[in-house]
Protein backbone atom coordinates (compact mmCIF):
# COMPACT_ATOMS: atom_id res chain seq x y z
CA UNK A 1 0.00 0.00 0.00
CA UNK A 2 1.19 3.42 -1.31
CA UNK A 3 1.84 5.85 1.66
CA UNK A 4 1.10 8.64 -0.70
CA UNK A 5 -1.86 6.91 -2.27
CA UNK A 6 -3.61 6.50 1.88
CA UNK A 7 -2.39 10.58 2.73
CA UNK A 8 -4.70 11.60 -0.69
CA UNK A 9 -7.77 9.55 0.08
CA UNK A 10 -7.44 11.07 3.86
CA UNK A 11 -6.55 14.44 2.84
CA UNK A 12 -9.73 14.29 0.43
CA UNK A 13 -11.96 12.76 2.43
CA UNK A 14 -11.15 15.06 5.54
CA UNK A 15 -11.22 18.08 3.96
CA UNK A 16 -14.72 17.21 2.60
CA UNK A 17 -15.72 16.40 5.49
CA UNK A 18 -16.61 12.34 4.75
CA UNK A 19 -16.85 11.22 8.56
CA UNK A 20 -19.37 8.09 9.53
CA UNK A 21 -22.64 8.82 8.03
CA UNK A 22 -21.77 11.24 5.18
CA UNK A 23 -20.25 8.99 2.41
CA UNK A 24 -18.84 9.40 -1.29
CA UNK A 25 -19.78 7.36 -3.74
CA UNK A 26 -16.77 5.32 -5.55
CA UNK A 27 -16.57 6.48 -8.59
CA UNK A 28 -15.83 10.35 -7.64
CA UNK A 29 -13.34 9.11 -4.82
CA UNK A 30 -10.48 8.88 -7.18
CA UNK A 31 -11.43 12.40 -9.19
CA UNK A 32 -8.97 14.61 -9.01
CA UNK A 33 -5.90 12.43 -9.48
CA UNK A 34 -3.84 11.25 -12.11
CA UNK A 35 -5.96 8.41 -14.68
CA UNK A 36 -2.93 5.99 -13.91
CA UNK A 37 -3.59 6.12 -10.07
CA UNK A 38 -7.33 5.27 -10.30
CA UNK A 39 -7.51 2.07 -10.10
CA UNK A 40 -4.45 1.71 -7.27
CA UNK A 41 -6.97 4.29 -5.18
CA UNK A 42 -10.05 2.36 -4.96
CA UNK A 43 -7.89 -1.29 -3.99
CA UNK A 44 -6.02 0.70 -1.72
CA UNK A 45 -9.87 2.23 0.18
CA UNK A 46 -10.49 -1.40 0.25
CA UNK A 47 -7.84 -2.17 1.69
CA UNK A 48 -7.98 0.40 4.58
CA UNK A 49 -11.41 -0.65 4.70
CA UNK A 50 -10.45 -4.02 6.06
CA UNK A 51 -7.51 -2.08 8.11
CA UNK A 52 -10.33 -0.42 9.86
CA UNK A 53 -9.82 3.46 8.24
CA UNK A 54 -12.31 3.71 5.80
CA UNK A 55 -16.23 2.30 6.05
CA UNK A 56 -18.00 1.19 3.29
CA UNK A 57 -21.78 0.74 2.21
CA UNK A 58 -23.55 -0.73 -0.16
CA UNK A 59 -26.18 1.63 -2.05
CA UNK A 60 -27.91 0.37 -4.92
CA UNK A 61 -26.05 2.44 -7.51
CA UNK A 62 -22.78 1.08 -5.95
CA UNK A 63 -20.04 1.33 -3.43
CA UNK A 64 -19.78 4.79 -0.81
CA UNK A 65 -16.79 5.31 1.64
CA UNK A 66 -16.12 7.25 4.50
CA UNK A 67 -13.53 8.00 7.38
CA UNK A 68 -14.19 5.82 10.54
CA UNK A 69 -14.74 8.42 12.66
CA UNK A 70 -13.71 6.07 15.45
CA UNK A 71 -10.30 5.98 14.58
CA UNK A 72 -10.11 10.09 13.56
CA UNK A 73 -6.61 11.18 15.65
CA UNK A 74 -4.75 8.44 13.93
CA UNK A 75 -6.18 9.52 10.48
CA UNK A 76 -5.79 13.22 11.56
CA UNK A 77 -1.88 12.38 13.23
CA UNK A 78 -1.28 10.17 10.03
CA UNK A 79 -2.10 13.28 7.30
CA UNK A 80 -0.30 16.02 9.01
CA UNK A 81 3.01 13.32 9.32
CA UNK A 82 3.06 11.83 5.32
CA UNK A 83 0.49 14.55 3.61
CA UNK A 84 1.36 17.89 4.74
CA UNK A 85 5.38 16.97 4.64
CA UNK A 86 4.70 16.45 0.59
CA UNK A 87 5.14 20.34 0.12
């Protein structure tokens, strides 16, 4: 798993404010970044979906994610350490 790849789908999500209820649907979580990294950003949501990060429901026009709001100061600790040192 990309560290850069898990900073931009927290950075995104946060700043959108995607906590618990209020999800995004999966195919506008990867807008915004580069065609090639697409695909490597939805396996890695799934995969910090079974890490615990992310939550995901199942609408009937597809897949939603959001931020576990559970586990919010490690998300928060882990963007400011690997997302805002990028600059």
């Amino acid at each position: 798993m990309n560290v850069g790849v898990v900073a931009w789908i927290f950075n995104k999500l946060m700043r959108r404010g995607y906590w618990g209820r209020r999800l995004i649907n999966e195919d506008v979580l990867p807008k915004g970044a580069i065609k090639e990294r697409r695909r490597e950003i939805i396996e890695t949501a799934n995969q910090l979906v079974n890490d615990g990060f992310l939550l995901k429901k199942k609408e009937r026009f597809g897949w939603r994610y959001s931020l576990n709001a559970h586990r919010k100061n490690e998300i928060i600790e882990f963007v400011e350490k690997h997302f805002c040192s990028q600059d």
